[in-house]
Protein backbone atom coordinates (compact mmCIF):
# COMPACT_ATOMS: atom_id res chain seq x y z
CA UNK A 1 0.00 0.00 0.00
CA UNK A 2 2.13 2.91 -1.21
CA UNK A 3 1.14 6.60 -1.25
CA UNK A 4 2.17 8.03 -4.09
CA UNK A 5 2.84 11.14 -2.61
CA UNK A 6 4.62 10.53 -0.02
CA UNK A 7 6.64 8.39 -2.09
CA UNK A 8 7.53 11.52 -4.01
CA UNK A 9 8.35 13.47 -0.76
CA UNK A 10 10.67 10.78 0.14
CA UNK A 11 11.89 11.09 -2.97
CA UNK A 12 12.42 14.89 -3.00
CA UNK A 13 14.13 14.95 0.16
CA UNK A 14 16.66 12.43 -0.52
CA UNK A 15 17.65 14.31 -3.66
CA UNK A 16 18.63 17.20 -1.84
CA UNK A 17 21.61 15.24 -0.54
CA UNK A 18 21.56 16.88 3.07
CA UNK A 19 22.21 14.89 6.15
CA UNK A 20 18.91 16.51 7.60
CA UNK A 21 16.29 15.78 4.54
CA UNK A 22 18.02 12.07 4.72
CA UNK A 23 16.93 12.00 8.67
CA UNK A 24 13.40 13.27 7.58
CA UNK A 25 12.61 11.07 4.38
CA UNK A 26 13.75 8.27 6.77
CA UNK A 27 11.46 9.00 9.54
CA UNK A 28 8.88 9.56 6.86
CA UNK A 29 9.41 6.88 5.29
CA UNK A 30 9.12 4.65 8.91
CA UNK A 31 5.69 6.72 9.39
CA UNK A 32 4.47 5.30 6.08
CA UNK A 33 5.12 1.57 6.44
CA UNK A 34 3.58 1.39 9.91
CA UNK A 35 0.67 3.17 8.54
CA UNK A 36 0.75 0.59 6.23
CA UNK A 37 1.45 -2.47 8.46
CA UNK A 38 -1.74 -1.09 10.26
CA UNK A 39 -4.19 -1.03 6.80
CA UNK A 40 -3.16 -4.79 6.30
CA UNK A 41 -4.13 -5.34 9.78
CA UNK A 42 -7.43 -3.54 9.23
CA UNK A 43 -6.40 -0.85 11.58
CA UNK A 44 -6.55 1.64 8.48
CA UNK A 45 -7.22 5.16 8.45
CA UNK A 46 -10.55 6.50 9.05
CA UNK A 47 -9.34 9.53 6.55
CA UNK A 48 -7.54 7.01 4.28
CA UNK A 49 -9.25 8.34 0.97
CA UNK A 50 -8.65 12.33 2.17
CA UNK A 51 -5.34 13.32 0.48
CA UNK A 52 -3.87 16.60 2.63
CA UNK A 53 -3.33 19.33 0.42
CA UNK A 54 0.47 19.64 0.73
CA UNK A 55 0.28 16.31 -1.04
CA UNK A 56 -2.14 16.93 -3.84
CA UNK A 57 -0.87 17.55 -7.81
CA UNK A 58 -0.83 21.13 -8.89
């Protein structure tokens, strides 16, 4: 179950090469597979369908 958003964040932040972004797309990155550990568990996200809007396409 991959967020293809976050993925890109994660992406983004890695690409900026600092040892900072690195430390956040990492923790992001943890964030996203518990979340997703939980969905498979059908713990999921009441808001699963609601993307925030720092993560939506311009």
């Amino acid at each position: 179950m991959a967020v293809p958003g976050v993925e890109w964040a994660i992406w983004e932040l890695m690409g900026t090469g600092t040892e900072r972004a690195r430390r956040k797309a990492a923790s992001l990155g943890r964030i996203c597979r518990r979340w997703a550990a939980d969905g498979e568990r059908g713990n999921g996200c009441p808001a699963a369908s609601v993307v925030p809007p720092a993560m939506m396409a311009s």
